[in-house]
Protein backbone atom coordinates (compact mmCIF):
# COMPACT_ATOMS: atom_id res chain seq x y z
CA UNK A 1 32.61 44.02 -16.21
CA UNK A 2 32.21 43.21 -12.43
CA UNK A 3 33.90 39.76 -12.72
CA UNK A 4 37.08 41.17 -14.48
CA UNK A 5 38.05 43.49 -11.52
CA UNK A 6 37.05 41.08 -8.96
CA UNK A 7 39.63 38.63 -10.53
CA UNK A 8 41.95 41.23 -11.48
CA UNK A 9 42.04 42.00 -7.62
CA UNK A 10 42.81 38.53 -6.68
CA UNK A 11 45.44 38.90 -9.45
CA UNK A 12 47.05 42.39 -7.79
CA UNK A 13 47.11 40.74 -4.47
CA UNK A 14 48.26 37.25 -5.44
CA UNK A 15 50.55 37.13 -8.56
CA UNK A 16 54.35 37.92 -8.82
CA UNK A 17 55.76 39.48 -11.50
CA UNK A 18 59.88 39.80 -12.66
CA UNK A 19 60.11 41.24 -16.35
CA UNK A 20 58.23 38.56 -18.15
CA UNK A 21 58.03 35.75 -15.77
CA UNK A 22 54.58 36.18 -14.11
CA UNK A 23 54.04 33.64 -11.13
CA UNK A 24 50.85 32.59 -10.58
CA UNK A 25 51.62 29.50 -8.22
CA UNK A 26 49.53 30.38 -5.43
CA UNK A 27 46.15 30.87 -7.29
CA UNK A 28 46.03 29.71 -10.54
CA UNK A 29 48.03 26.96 -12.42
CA UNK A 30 49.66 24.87 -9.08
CA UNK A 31 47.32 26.42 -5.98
CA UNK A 32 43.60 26.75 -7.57
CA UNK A 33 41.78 29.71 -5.98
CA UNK A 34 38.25 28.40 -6.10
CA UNK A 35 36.87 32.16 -6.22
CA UNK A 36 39.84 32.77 -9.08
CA UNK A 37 38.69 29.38 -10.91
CA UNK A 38 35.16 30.48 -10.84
CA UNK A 39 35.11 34.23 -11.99
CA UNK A 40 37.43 33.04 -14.86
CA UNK A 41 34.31 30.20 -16.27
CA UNK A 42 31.99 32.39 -15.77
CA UNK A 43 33.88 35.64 -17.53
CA UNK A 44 34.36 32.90 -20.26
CA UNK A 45 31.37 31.36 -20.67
CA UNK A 46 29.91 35.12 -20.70
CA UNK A 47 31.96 36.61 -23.45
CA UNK A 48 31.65 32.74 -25.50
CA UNK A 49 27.64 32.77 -25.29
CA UNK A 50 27.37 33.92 -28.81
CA UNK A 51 30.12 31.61 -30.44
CA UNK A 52 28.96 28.69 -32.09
CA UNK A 53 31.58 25.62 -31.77
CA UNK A 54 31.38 22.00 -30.84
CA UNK A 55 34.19 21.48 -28.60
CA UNK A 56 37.20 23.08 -26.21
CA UNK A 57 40.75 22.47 -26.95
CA UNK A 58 43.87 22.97 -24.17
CA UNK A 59 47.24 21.86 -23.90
CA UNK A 60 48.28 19.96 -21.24
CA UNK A 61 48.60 20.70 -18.25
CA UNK A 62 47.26 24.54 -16.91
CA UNK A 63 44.53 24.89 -19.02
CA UNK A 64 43.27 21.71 -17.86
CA UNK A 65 42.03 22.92 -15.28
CA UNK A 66 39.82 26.03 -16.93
CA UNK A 67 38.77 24.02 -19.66
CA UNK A 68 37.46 20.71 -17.68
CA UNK A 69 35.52 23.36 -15.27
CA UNK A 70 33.61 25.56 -18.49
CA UNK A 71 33.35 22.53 -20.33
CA UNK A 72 30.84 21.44 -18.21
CA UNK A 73 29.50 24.26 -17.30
CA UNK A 74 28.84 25.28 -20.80
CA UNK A 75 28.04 21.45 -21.58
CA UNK A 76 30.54 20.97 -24.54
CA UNK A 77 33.59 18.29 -24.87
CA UNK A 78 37.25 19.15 -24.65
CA UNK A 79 40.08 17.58 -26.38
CA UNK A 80 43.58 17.78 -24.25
CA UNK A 81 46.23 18.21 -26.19
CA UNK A 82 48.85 15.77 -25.56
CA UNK A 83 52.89 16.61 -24.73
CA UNK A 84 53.99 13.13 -24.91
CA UNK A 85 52.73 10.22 -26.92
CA UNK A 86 50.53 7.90 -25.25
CA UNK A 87 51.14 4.27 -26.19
CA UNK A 88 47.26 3.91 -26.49
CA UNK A 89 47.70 6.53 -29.68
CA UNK A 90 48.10 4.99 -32.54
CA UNK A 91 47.08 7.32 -35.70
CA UNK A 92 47.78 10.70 -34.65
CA UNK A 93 48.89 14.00 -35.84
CA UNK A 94 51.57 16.27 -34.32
CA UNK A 95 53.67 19.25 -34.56
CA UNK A 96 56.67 21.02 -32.31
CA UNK A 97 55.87 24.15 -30.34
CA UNK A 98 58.26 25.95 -28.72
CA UNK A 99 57.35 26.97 -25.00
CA UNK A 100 58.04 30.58 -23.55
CA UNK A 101 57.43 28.89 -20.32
CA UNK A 102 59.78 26.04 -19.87
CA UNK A 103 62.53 27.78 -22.81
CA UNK A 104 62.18 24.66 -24.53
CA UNK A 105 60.94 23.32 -27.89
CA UNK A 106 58.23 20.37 -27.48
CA UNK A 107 56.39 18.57 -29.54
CA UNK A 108 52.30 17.98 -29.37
CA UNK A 109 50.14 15.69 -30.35
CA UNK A 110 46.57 14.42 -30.78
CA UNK A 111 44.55 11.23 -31.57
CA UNK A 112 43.49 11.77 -35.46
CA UNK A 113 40.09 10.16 -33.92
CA UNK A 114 38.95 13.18 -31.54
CA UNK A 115 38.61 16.43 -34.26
CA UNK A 116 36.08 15.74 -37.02
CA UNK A 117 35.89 16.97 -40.35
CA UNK A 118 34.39 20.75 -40.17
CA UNK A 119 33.95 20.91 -36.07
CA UNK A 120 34.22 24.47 -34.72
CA UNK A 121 36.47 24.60 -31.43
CA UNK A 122 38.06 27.00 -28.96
CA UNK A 123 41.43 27.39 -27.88
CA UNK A 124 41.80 27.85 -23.87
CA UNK A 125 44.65 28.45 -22.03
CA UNK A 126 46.08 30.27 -18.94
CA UNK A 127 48.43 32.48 -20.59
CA UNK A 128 49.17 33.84 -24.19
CA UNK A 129 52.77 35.62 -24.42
CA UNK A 130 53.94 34.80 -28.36
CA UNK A 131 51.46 33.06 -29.83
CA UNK A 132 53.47 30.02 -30.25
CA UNK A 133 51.01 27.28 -28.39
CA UNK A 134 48.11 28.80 -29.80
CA UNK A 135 49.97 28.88 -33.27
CA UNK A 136 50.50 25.23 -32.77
CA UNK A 137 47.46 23.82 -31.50
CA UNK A 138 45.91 25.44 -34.59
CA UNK A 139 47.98 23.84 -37.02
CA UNK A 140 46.72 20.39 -35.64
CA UNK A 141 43.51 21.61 -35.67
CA UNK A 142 43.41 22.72 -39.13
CA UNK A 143 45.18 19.11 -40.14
CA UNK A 144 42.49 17.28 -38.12
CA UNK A 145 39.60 19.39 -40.40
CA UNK A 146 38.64 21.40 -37.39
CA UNK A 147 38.99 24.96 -37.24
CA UNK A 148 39.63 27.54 -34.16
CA UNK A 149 36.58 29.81 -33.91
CA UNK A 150 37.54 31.96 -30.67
CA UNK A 151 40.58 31.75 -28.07
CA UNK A 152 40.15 32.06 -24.58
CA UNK A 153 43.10 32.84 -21.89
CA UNK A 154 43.19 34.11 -18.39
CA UNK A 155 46.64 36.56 -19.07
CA UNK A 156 47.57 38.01 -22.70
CA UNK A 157 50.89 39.03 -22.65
CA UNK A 158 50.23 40.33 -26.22
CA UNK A 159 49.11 42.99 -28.36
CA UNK A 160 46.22 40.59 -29.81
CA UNK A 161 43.32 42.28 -29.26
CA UNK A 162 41.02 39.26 -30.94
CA UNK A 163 41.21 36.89 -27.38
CA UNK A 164 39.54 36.92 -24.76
CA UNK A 165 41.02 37.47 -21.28
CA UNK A 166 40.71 38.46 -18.16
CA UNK A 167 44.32 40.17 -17.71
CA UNK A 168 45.46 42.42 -20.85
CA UNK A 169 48.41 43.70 -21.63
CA UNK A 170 47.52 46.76 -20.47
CA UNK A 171 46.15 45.68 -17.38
CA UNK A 172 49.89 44.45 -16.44
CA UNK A 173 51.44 47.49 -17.54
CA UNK A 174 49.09 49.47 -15.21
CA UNK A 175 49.81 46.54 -12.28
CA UNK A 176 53.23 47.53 -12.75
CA UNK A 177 52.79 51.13 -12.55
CA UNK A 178 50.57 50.51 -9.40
CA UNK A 179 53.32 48.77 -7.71
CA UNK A 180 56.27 51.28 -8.62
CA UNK A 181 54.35 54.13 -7.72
């Protein structure tokens, strides 16, 4: 697909990667690349067209940025996963996570007001690398009486084959065969 090798160019020219740390800084998750930001809504909302769900779901704070922008594109809701507790949440559910990114376990959280009974939603994110997020944001999902129908992230780190994403694991293993070359 056209748009996955236009991004995965920006990605060649732009990211950093050291073992498992990948730094995206300049494009994607501090920097947004407006030509980056697009091709990744519109991959999304091309390989989503067929999946029926009523709303997005993120975790603070990357995927923010991905889900507000295909959100409205695809003209659906989001919820935002919270990683502190709001004093305007009262009723709420929540469960620990621990992050690959920051080494550190952290605890999430969402209004028991914005997942209804039976709702259909997809997980987006900017990178998958264990699972554990994802693993997470279902379990409060699944305790709200939603369900996850389809997860969407710009880089798999893993051997998942069932998400979506622009950068496989295989497409990092052959960036990193490029570069050593």
């Amino acid at each position: 697909m056209d748009l996955k090798r236009k991004f995965l160019n920006i990605f060649k020219n732009k990211a950093e990667i050291n073992g498992d740390i990948i730094n995206v800084t300049e494009f994607l998750n501090h920097l947004v690349d407006f030509t980056a930001l697009e091709l990744i809504v519109d991959y999304f909302e091309y390989k989503l067209r067929n999946t029926e769900f009523n709303k997005f779901i993120t975790v603070e704070s990357s995927g923010i940025i991905f889900t507000s922008a295909l959100a409205y594109k695809m003209k659906k809701d989001f919820v935002v996963v919270k990683k502190k507790l709001p004093i305007t949440i009262d009723d709420y559910y929540s469960v620990s996570s621990f992050s690959f990114t920051k080494q550190e376990k952290t605890e999430l959280f969402i209004s028991k007001n914005v997942i209804r009974n039976g709702e259909k939603l997809v997980f987006i994110d900017d990178f998958y690398a264990h699972g554990n997020t994802f693993d997470a944001v279902k379990e409060l999902c699944s305790e709200a009486g939603g369900e996850i129908v389809a997860s969407a992230v710009v880089v798999n780190k893993s051997n998942e084959s069932d998400i979506i994403s622009l950068i496989t694991k295989s497409d990092l293993k052959n960036f990193m065969e490029d570069v050593y070359e």
